[in-house]
Protein backbone atom coordinates (compact mmCIF):
# COMPACT_ATOMS: atom_id res chain seq x y z
CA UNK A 1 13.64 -37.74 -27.53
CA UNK A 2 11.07 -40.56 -26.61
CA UNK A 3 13.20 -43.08 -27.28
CA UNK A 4 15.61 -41.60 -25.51
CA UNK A 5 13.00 -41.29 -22.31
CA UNK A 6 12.20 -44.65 -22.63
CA UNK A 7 15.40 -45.86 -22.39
CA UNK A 8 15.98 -43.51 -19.36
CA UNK A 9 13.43 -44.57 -17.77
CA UNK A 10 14.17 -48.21 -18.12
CA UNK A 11 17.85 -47.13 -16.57
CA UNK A 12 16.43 -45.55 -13.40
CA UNK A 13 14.60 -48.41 -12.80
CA UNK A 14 17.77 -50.37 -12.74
CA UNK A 15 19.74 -47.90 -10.53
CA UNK A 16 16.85 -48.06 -7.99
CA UNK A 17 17.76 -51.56 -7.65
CA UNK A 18 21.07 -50.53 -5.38
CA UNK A 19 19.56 -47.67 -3.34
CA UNK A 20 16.23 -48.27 -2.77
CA UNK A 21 15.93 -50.91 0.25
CA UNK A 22 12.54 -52.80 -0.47
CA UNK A 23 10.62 -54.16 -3.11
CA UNK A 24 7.93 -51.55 -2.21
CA UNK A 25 9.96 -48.33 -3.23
CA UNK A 26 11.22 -50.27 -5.94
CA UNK A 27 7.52 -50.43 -7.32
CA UNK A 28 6.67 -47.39 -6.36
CA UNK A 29 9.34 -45.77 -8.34
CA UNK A 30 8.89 -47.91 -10.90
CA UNK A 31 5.22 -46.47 -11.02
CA UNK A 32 6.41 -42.92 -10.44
CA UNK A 33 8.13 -42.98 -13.66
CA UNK A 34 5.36 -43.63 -15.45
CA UNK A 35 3.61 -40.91 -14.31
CA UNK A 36 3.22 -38.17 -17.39
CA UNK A 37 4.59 -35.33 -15.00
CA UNK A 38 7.47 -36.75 -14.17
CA UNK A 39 7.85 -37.89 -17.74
CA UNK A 40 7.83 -34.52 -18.48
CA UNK A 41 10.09 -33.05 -15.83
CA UNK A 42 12.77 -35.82 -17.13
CA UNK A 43 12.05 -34.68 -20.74
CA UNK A 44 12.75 -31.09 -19.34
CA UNK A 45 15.94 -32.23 -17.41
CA UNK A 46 17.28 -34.12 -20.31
CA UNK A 47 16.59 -30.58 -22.81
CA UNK A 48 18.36 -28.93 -20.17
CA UNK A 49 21.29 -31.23 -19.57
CA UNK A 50 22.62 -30.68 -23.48
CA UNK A 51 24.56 -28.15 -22.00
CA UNK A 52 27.10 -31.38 -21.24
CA UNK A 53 26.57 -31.95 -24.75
CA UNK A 54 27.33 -28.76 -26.15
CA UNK A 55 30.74 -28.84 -23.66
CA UNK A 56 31.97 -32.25 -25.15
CA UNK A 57 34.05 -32.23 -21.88
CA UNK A 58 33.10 -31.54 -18.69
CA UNK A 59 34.53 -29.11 -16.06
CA UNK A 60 37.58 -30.22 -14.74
CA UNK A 61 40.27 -29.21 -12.59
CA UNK A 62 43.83 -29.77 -12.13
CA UNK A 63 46.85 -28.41 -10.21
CA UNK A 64 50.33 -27.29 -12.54
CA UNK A 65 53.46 -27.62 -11.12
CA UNK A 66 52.96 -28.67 -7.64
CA UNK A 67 55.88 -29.01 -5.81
CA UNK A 68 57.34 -28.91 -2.32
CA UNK A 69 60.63 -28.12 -2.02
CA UNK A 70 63.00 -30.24 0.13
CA UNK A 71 59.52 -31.90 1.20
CA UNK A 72 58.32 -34.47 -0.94
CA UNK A 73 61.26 -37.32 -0.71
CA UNK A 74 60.98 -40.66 1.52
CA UNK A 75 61.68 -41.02 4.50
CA UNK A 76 66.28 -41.79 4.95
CA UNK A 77 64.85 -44.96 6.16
CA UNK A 78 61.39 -47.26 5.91
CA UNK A 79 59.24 -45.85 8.76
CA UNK A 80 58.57 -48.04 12.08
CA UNK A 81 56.23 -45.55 13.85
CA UNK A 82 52.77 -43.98 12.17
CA UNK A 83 53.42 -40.63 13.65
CA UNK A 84 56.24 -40.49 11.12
CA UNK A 85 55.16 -41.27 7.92
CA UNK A 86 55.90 -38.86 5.25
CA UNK A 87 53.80 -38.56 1.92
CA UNK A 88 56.41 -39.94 -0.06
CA UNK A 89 56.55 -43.97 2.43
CA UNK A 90 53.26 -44.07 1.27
CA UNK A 91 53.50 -47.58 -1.26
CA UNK A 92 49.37 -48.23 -1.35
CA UNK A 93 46.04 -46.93 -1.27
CA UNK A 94 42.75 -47.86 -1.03
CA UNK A 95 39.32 -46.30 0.21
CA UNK A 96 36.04 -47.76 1.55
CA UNK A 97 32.47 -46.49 0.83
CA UNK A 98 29.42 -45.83 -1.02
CA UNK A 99 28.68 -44.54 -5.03
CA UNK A 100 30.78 -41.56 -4.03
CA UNK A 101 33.82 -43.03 -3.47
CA UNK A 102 32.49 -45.56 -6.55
CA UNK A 103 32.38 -41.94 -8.40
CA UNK A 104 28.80 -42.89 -9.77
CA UNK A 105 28.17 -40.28 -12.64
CA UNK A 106 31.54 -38.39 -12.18
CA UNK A 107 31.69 -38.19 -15.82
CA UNK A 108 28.38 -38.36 -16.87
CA UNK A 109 26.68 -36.48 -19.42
CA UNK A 110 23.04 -36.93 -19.15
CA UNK A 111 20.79 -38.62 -15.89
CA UNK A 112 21.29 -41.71 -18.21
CA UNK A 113 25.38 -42.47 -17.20
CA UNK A 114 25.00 -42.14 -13.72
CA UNK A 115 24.54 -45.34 -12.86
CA UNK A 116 28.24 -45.51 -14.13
CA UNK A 117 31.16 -46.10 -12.02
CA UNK A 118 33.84 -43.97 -13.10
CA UNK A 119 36.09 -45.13 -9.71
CA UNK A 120 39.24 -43.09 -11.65
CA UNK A 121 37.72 -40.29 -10.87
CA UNK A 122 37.00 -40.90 -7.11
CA UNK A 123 38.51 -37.94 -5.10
CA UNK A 124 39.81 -40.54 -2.77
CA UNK A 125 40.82 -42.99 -4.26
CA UNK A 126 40.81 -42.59 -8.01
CA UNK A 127 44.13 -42.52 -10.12
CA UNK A 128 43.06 -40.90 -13.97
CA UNK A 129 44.48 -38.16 -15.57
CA UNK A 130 47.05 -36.83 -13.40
CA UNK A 131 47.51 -34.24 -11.27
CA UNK A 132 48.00 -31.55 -14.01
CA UNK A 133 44.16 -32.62 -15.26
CA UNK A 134 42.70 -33.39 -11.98
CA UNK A 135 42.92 -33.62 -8.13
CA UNK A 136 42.73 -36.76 -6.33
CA UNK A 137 44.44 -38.12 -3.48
CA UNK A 138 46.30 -40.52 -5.08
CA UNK A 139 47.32 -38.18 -8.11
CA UNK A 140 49.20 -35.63 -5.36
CA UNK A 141 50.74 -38.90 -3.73
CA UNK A 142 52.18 -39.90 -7.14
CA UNK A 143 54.19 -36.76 -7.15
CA UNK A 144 55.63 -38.04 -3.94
CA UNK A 145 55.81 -41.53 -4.66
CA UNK A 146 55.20 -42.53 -8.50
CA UNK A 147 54.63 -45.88 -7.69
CA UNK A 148 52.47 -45.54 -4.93
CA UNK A 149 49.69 -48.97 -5.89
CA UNK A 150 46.32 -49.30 -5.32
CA UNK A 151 44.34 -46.15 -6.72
CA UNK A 152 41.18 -46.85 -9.28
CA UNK A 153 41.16 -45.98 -12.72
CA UNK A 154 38.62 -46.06 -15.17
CA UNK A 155 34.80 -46.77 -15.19
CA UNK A 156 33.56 -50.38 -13.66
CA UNK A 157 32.24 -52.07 -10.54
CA UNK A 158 34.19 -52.87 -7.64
CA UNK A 159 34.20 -56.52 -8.69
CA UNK A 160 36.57 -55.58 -11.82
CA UNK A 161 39.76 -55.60 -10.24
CA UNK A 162 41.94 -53.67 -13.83
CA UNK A 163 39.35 -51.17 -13.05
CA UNK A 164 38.80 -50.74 -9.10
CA UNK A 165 41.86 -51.79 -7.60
CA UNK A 166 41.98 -51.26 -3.99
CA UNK A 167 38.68 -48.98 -4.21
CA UNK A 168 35.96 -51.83 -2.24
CA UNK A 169 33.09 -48.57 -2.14
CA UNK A 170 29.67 -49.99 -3.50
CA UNK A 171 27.24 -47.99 -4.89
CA UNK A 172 24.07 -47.73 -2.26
CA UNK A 173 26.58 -48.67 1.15
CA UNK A 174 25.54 -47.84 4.15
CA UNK A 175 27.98 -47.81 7.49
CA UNK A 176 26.92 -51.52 8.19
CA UNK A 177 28.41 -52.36 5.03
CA UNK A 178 31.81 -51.61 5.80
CA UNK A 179 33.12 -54.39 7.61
CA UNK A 180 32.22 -56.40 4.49
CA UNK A 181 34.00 -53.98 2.47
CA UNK A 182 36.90 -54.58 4.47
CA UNK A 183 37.06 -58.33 4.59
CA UNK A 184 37.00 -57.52 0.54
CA UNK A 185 39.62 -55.17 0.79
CA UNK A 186 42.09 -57.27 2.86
CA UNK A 187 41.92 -60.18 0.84
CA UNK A 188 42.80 -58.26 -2.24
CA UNK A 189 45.99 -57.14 -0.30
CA UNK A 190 46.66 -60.86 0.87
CA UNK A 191 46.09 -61.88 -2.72
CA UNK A 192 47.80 -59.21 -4.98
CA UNK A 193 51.45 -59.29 -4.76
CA UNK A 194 52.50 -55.95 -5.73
CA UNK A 195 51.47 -55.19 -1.80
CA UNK A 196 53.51 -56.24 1.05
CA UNK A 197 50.83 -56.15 4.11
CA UNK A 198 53.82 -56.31 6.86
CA UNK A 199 56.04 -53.71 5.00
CA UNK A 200 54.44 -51.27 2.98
CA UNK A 201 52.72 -48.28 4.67
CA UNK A 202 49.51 -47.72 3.87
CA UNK A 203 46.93 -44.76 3.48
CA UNK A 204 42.60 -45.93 3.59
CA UNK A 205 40.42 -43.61 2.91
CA UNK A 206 37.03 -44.01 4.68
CA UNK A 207 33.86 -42.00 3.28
CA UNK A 208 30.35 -42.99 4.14
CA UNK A 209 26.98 -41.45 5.90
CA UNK A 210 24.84 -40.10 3.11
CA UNK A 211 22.52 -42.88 2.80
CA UNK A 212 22.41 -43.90 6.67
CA UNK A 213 21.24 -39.98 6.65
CA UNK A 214 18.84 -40.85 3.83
CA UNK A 215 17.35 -42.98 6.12
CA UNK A 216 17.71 -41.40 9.78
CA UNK A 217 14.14 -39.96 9.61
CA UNK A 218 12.51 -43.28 9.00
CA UNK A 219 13.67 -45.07 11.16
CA UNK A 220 10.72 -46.80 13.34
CA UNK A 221 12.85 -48.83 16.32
CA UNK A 222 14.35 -48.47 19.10
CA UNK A 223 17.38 -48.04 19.65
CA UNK A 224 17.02 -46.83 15.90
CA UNK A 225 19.25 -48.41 13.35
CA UNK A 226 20.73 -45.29 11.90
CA UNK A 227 21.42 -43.75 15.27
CA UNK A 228 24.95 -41.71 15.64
CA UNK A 229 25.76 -44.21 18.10
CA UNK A 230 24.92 -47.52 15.42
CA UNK A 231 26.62 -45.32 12.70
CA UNK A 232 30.26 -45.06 14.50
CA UNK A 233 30.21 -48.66 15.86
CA UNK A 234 29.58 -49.79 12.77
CA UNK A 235 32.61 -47.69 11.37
CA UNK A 236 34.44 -48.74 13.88
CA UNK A 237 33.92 -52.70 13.44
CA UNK A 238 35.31 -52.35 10.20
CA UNK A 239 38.15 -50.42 11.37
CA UNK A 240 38.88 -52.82 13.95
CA UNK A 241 39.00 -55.66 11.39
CA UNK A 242 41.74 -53.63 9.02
CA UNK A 243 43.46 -52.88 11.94
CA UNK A 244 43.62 -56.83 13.06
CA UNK A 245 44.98 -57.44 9.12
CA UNK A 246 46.66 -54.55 7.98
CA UNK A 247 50.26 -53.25 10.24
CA UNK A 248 51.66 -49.89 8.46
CA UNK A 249 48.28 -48.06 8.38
CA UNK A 250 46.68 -44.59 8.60
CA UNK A 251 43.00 -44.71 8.02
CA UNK A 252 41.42 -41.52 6.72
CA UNK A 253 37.90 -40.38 7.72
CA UNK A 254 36.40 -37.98 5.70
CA UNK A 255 33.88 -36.52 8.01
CA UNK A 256 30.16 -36.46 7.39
CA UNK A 257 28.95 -33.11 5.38
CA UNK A 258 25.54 -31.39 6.46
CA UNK A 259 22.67 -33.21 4.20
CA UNK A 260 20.86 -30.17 4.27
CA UNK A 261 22.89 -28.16 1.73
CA UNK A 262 21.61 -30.94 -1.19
CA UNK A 263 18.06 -28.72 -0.44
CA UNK A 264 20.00 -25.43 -2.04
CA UNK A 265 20.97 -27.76 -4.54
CA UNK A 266 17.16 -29.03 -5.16
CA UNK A 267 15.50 -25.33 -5.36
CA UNK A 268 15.18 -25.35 -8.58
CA UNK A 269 15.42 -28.52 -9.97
CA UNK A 270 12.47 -30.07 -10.34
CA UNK A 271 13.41 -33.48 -11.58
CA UNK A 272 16.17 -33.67 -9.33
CA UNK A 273 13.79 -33.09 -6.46
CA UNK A 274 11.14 -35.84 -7.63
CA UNK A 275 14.17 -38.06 -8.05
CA UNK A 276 15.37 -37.39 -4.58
CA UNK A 277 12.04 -38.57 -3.55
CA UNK A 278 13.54 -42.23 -4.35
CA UNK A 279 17.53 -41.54 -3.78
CA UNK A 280 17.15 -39.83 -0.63
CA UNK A 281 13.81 -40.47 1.25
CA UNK A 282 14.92 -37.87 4.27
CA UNK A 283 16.17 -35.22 2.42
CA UNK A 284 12.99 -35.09 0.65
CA UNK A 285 10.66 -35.35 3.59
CA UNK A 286 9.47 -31.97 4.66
CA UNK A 287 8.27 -33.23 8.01
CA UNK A 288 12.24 -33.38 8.82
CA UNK A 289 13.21 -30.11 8.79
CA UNK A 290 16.86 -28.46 8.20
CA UNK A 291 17.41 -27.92 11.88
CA UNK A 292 16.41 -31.62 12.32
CA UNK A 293 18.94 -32.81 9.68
CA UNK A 294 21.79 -30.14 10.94
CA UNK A 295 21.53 -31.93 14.42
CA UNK A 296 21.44 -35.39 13.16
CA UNK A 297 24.36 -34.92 11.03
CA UNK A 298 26.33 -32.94 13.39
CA UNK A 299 25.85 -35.97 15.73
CA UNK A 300 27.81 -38.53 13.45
CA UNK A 301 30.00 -35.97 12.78
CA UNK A 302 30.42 -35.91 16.94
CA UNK A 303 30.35 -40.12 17.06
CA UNK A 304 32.95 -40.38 14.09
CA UNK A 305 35.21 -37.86 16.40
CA UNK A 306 34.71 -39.71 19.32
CA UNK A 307 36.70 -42.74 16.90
CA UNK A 308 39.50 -40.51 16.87
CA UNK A 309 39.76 -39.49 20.22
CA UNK A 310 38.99 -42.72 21.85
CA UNK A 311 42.16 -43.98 21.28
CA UNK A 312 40.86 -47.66 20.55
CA UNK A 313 42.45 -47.28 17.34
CA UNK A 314 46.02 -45.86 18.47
CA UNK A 315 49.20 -48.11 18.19
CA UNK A 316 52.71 -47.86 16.79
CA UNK A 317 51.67 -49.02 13.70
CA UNK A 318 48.24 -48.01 13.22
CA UNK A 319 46.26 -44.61 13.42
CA UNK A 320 43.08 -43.12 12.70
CA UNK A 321 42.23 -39.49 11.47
CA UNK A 322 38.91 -37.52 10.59
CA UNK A 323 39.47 -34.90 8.15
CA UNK A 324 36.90 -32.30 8.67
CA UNK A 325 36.77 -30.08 5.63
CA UNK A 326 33.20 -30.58 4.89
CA UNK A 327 32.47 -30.40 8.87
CA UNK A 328 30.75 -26.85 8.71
CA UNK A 329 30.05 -26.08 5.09
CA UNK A 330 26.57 -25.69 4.93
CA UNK A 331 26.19 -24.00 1.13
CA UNK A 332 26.52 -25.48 -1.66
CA UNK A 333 29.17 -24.22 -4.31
CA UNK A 334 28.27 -21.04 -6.11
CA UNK A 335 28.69 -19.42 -9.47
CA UNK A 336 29.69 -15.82 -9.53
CA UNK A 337 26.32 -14.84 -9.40
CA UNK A 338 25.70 -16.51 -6.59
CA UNK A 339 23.44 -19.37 -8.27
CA UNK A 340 24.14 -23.02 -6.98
CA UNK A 341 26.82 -24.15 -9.51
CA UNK A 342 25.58 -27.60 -11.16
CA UNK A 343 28.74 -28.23 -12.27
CA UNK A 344 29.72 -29.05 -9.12
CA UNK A 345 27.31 -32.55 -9.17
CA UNK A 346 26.75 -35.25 -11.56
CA UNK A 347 23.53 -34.45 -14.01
CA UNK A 348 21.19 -35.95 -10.96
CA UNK A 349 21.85 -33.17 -8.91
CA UNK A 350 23.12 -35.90 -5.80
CA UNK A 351 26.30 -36.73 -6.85
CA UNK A 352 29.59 -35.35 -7.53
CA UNK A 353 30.92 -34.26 -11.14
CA UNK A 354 34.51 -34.72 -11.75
CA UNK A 355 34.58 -31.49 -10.89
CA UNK A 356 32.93 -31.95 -7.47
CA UNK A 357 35.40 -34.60 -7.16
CA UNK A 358 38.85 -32.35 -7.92
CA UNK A 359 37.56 -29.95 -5.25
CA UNK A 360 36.91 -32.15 -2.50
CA UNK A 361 40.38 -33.92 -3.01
CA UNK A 362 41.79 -30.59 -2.98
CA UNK A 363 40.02 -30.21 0.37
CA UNK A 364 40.68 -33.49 1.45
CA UNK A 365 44.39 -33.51 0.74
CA UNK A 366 44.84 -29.84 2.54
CA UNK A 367 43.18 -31.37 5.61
CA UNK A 368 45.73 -34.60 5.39
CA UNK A 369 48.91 -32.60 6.05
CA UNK A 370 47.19 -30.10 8.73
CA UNK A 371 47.48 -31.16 12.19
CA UNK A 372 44.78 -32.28 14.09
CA UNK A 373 43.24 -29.46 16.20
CA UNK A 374 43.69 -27.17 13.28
CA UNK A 375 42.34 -28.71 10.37
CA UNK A 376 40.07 -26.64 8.03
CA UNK A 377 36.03 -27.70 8.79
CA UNK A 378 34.49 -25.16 6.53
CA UNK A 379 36.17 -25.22 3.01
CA UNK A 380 35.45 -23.07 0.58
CA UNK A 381 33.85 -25.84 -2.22
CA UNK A 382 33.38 -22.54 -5.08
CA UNK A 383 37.18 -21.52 -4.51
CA UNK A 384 38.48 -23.65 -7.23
CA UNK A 385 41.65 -21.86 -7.08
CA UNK A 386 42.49 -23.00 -3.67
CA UNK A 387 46.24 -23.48 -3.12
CA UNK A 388 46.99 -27.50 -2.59
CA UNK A 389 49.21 -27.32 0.31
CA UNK A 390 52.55 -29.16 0.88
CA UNK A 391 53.21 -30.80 4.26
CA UNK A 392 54.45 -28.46 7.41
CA UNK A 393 58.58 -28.20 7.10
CA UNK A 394 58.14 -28.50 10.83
CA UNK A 395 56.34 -31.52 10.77
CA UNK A 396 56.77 -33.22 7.26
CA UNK A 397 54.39 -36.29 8.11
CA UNK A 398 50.72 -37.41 7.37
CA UNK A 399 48.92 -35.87 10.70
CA UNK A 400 48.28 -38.18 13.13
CA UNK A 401 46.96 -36.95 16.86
CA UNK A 402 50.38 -37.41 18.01
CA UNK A 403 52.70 -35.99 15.45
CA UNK A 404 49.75 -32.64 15.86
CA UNK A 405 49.95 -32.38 19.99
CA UNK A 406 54.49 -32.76 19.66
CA UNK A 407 56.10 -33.73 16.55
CA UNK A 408 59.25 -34.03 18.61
CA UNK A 409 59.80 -37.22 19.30
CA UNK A 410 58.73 -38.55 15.74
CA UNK A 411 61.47 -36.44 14.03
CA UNK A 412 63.16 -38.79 11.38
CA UNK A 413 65.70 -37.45 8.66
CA UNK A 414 64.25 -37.35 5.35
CA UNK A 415 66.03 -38.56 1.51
């Protein structure tokens, strides 16, 4: 078990590296790891975490049989307007963001793996195991489209390109680094070609806000850098870059969740809540209280809305969508008896198992074929048993804005 601590120790130090922003907190967790409390709530955690061990496997979850009948065939002919884009026109994928679209720890067993990137498992982007095994975006899509290109598979940085594909999230992002991720992104199209950028339509999955959050309350200047207003222009400059490059595209938002609930999640989880102390400053600062961090999330929440509604990024070919399942969830998942379920998160309590994963791409996916207007903003993260929904027979197309006010005039015969 010492050995074992040390070599945790030494790994935490490294994974500070990509989300702690100055050489100060770097040395000051550094330090805090040497402290012999905290060595002892780690030795704790790590006696408590065998219950990974004694699993083998982790919690999972999959969908059998999915199927929409008379739903889930192309379009009679190659879409030339975004409002009509069934599931099945969809030819590639690919997702911006931060270690949870990287999947950091998704399939970790102990504190120790988390710094790994297991991007197959990324609920937005990640393309192991099949649908039958577990839920991600692109793993429904494949039962529309089997060769839908683009989705992650197995465990590496976004560099390795057998590995991350079209997933450009880095570990420690924060909204400013999106338009770099998107500069990455479209040259891998421009460069890779099993994607036509002209012809193939094309579904991007945005996810990003936790660590701007994890910074909100420090900010010093003025106008502050992690304001709601910096947060969306800074989405938005990296929207407005794919949407110079990349015709044929829907991007999808997944709105910003309430920070608060990773307190419930903290209660009793001692090492978790020291090492929050160094992966998210704010959340662990008592001086900003819940109602503080409700408001400031609810206000990107309100600034990535205004993206949508703006229009800016409206054309024939082009369209952006928040999908606000997480909107108004403010408890964590629960066991039956009403305990937090850890399951649900990766063994440092912060991010998500690939459990946590299969369940928001369940969500996720559900809020993808709902029109706008309607979409689900509280969903139920401990209902694993959740139906995954098939498009609208009404309206068999990705929702845009305009397909969800009339679907009329997009009607197109389907194969």
């Amino acid at each position: 078990m010492k050995f074992a601590i040390v070599l945790l120790t030494a790994t935490l130090v490294t994974v500070s590296q990509g989300f702690l922003a100055t050489r100060q907190e770097r040395k000051a967790f550094a330090d805090a790891l040497e402290d012999p409390k905290m060595r002892a709530l780690l030795e704790d955690h790590m006696i408590t975490s065998t219950k990974y061990e004694e699993k083998k496997t982790l919690r999972d979850l999959g969908v059998q049989n999915y199927n929409c009948p008379g739903l889930m065939g192309k379009s009679k002919t190659v879409p030339t307007n975004v409002n009509s884009v069934r599931p099945a026109d969809i030819n590639v994928v690919a997702a911006l963001g931060d270690s949870l679209t990287a999947a950091n720890g998704a399939g970790a067993l102990d504190p120790i793996e988390v710094i790994l990137q297991y991007r197959g498992l990324a609920f937005q982007i990640g393309g192991d195991k099949g649908l039958e095994n577990h839920v991600t975006v692109p793993n429904v899509l494949k039962k529309y489209n089997p060769q839908v290109f683009g989705a992650s598979t197995g465990i590496g940085t976004v560099n390795v390109w057998d590995v991350a594909k079209l997933d450009a999230g880095v570990p420690g992002a924060v909204s400013g680094d999106l338009y770099d991720q998107a500069v990455d992104l479209v040259a891998k199209m421009q460069t890779h070609q099993e994607i036509d950028v002209n012809n193939d339509w094309k579904l991007i999955g945005i996810f990003i806000g936790g660590n701007d959050m994890c910074a909100y309350c420090k900010d010093g200047a003025t106008p502050a850098a992690h304001s709601a207003a910096n947060f969306a222009a800074n989405i938005g400059r990296a929207v407005a870059y794919l949407q110079q490059k990349l015709p044929r595209t829907i991007i999808s938002i997944t709105g910003m969740f309430q920070m608060q609930m990773l307190r419930q999640v903290d209660s009793n989880q001692m090492f978790c809540q020291a090492l929050h102390l160094f992966e998210c400053g704010c959340e662990s600062d008592d001086a900003f209280t819940n109602q503080q961090m409700q408001a400031a999330s609810q206000a990107y929440q309100a600034a990535q809305m205004q993206l949508q509604n703006n229009g800016t990024f409206e054309s024939d070919t082009f369209t952006l969508v928040i999908q606000p399942f997480l909107r108004d969830v403010t408890q964590p998942p629960l066991t039956s008896d009403g305990k937090v379920d850890l399951d649900f998160f990766a063994p440092d309590c912060f991010h998500f198992s690939q459990l946590g994963h299969a369940v928001a791409a369940k969500g996720l996916w559900n809020n993808i074929v709902q029109p706008v207007g309607s979409k689900t903003t509280n969903y139920d993260l401990s209902n694993e048993a959740a139906a995954l929904a098939c498009p609208d027979p009404n309206c068999p197309f990705i929702r845009t804005t305009k397909n969800s006010a009339n679907c009329a005039p997009y009607q197109t015969p389907g194969l």
